[in-house]
Protein backbone atom coordinates (compact mmCIF):
# COMPACT_ATOMS: atom_id res chain seq x y z
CA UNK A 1 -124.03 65.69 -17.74
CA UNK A 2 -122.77 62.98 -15.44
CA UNK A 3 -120.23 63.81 -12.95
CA UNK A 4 -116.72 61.59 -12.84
CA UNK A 5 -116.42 59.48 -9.64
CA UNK A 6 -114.86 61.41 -6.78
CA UNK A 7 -112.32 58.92 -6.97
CA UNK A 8 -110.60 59.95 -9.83
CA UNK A 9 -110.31 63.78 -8.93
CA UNK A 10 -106.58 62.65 -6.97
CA UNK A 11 -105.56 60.53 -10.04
CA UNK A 12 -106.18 63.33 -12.42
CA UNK A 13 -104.63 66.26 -10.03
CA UNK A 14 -101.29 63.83 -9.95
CA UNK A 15 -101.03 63.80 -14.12
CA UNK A 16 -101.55 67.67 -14.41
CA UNK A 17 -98.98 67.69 -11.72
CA UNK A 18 -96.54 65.71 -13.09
CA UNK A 19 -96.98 67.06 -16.19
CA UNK A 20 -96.48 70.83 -15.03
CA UNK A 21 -93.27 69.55 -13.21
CA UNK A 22 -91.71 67.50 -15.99
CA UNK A 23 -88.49 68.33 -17.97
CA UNK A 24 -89.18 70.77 -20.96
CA UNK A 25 -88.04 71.27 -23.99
CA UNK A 26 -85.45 73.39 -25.60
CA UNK A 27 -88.84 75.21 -27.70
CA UNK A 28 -91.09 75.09 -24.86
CA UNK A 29 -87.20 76.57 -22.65
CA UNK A 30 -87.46 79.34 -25.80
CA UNK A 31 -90.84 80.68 -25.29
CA UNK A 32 -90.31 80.98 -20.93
CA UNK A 33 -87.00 82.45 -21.66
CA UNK A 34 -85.95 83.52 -25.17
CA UNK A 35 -82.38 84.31 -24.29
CA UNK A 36 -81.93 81.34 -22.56
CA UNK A 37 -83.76 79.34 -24.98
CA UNK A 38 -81.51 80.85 -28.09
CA UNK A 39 -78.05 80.53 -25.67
CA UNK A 40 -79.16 76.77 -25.46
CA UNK A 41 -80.17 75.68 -29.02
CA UNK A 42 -76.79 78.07 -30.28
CA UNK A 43 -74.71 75.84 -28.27
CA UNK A 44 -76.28 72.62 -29.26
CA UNK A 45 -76.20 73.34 -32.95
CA UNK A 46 -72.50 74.98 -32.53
CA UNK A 47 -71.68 71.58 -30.96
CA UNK A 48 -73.13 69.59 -33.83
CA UNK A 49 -71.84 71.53 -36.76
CA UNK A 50 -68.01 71.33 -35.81
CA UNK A 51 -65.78 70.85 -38.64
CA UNK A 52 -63.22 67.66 -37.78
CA UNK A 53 -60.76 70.65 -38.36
CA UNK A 54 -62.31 73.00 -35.58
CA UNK A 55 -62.60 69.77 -33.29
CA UNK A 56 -58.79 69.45 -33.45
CA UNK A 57 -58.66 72.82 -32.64
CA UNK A 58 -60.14 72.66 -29.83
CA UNK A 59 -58.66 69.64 -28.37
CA UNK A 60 -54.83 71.27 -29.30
CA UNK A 61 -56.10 74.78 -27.14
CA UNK A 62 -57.03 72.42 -24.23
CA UNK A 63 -54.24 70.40 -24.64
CA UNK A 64 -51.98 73.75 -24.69
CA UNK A 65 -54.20 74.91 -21.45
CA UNK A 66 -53.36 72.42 -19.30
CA UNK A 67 -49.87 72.28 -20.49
CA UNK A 68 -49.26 75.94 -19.47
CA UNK A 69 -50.69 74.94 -16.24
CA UNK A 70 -47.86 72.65 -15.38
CA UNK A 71 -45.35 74.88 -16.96
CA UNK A 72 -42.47 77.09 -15.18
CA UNK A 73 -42.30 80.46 -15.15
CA UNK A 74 -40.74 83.45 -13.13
CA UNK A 75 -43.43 84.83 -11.16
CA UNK A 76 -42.91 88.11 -9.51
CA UNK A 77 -44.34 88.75 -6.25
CA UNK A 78 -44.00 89.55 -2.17
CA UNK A 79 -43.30 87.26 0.78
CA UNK A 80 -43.91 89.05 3.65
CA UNK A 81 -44.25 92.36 2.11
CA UNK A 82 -40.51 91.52 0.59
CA UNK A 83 -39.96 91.61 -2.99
CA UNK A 84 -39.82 87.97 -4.40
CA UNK A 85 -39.14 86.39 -7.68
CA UNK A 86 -40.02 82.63 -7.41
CA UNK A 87 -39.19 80.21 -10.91
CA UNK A 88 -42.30 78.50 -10.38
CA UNK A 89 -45.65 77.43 -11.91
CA UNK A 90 -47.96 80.49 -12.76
CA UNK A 91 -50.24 79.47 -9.14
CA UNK A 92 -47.07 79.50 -7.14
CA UNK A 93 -47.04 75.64 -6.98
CA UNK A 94 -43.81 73.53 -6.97
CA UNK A 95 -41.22 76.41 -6.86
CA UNK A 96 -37.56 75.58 -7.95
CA UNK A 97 -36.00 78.69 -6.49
CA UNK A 98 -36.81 82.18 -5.07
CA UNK A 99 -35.01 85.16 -4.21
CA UNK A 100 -36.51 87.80 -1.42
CA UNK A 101 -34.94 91.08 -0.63
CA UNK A 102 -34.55 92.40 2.50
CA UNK A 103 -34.78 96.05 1.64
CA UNK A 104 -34.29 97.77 4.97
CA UNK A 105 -31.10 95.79 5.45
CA UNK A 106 -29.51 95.21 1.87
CA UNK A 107 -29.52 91.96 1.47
CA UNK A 108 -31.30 89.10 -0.72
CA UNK A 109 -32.56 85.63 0.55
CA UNK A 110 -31.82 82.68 -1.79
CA UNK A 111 -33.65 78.94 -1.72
CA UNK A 112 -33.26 76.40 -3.69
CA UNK A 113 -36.12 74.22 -3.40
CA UNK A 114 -36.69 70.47 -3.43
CA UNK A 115 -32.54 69.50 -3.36
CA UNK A 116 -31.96 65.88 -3.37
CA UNK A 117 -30.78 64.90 0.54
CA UNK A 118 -28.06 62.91 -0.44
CA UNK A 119 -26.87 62.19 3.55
CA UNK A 120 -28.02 66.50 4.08
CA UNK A 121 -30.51 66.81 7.19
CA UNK A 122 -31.69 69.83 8.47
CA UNK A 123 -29.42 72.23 9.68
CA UNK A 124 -26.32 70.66 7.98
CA UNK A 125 -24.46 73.18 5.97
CA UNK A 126 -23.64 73.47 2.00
CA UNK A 127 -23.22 75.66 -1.03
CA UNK A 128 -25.35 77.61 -3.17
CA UNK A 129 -23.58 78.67 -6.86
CA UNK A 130 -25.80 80.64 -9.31
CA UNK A 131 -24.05 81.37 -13.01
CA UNK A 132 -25.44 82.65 -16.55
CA UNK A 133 -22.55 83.55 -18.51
CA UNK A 134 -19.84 85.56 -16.67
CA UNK A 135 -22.02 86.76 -13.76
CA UNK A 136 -21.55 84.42 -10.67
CA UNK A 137 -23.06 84.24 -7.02
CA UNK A 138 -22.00 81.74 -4.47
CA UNK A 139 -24.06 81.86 -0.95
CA UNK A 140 -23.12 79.70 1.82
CA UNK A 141 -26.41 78.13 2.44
CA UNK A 142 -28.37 76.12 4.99
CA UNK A 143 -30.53 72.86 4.67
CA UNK A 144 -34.23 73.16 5.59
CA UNK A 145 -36.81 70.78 5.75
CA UNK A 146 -38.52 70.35 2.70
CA UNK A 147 -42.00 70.40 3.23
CA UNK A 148 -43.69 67.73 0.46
CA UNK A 149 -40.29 65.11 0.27
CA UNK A 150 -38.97 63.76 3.48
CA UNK A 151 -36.42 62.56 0.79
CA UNK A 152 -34.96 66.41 0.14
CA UNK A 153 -34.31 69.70 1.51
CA UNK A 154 -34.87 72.90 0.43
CA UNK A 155 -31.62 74.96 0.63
CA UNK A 156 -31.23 78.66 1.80
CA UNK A 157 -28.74 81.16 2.17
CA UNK A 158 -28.79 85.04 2.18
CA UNK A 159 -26.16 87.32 0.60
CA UNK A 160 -25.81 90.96 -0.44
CA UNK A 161 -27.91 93.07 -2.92
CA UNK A 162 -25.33 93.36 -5.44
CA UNK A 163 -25.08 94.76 -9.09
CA UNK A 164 -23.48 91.04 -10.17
CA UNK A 165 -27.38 89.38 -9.03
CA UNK A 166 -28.82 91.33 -11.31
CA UNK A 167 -26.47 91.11 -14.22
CA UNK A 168 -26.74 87.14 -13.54
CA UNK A 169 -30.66 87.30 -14.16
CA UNK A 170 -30.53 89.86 -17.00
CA UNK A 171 -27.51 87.66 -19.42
CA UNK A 172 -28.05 84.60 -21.18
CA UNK A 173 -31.35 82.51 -21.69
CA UNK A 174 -30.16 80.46 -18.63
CA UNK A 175 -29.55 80.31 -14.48
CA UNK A 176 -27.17 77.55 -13.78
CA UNK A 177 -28.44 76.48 -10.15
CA UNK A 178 -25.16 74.31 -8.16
CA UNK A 179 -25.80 72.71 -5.38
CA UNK A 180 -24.70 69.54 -3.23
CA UNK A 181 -25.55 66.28 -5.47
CA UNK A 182 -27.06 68.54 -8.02
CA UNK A 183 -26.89 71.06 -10.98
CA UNK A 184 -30.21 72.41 -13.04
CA UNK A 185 -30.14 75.07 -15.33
CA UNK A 186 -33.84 77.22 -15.06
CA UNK A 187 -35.27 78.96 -17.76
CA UNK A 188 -34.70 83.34 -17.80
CA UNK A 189 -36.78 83.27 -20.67
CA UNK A 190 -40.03 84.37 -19.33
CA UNK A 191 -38.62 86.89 -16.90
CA UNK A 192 -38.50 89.85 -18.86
CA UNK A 193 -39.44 93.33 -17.68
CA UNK A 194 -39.80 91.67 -14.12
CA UNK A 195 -36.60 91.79 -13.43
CA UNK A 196 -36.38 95.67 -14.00
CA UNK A 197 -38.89 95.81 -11.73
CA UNK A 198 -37.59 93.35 -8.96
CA UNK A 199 -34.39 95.57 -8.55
CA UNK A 200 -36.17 98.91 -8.24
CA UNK A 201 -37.98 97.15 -4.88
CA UNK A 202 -35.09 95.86 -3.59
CA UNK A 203 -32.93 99.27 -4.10
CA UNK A 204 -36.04 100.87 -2.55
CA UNK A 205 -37.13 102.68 -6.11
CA UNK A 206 -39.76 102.79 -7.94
């Protein structure tokens, strides 16, 4: 038998390289891994075998996904080892107003957030009404720099822990929020049980 030329030793060590290196198949994927190999080919033939109706389906969950990302909702937590409810999205981002008990001394922090300026700096003083129904709280408040709009301020006040805070959180479907240049009504709708719970911390029960 005649021997191949030493020459083409490299050229055939590249192919049977190449070839050991290249891209396999989903079968070839099924017999190094079965799992993996079955995981693959049930997504791809789940993929092709949607029904138009299961494809709008899916498109209306993500839809209703990233719509609950942007969406409001009370969000009970701590700020400094204070009990805080914050109307907010569900990551904490672009609050509309908070409320933080100081336990050891009675009393409840209030801030409006993101208040239109309307001539207000920093420092300058105003009013902060809350209403929902019959139950009222007015805190005289203080402008503070509003951290994402050099256009607004966020507005702060602190008052007493009183049974009329809680009745205005616990009545109606709606918080009336008043402030200078400015009146929003917030949601109560998703606050539920979480208000039970945010006046146990701040009358030191649990």
């Amino acid at each position: 038998m005649r021997r191949a030329p030493r020459r083409l030793f490299p050229v055939i060590a590249g192919v049977l390289a190449a070839i050991a290196l290249a891209p396999r198949p989903a079968a070839a994927l099924s017999a190094l891994s079965p799992k993996a190999g079955q995981e693959s080919l049930r997504f791809v033939a789940a993929k092709k075998h949607l029904t138009p109706k299961e494809k709008r389906e899916a498109a209306q969950k993500k839809q209703e996904a990233a719509q609950a990302r942007l969406m409001h909702v009370w969000v009970l937590g701590k700020d400094n080892s204070r009990p805080t409810l914050t109307y907010s999205r569900a990551n904490g981002d672009d609050p509309k107003i908070s409320l933080s008990c100081q336990i050891e001394t009675g009393l409840v922090r209030i801030v409006a957030f993101d208040v239109p300026s309307k001539g207000m700096r920093p420092g300058d003083g105003g009013r902060l009404r809350l209403s929902s129904g019959w139950a009222r709280v007015e805190v005289a408040a203080t402008a503070l720099p509003n951290e994402k709009n050099p256009h607004s301020v966020d507005l702060g006040g602190i008052t007493k822990v009183s049974p009329r805070l809680f009745s205005l959180l616990k009545n109606g479907d709606t918080v009336v929020i008043e402030v200078p240049g400015r009146t929003t009504g917030v949601s109560l709708k998703t606050l539920g049980a979480k208000v039970d719970a945010f006046q146990r911390s701040c009358l030191g029960q649990r």
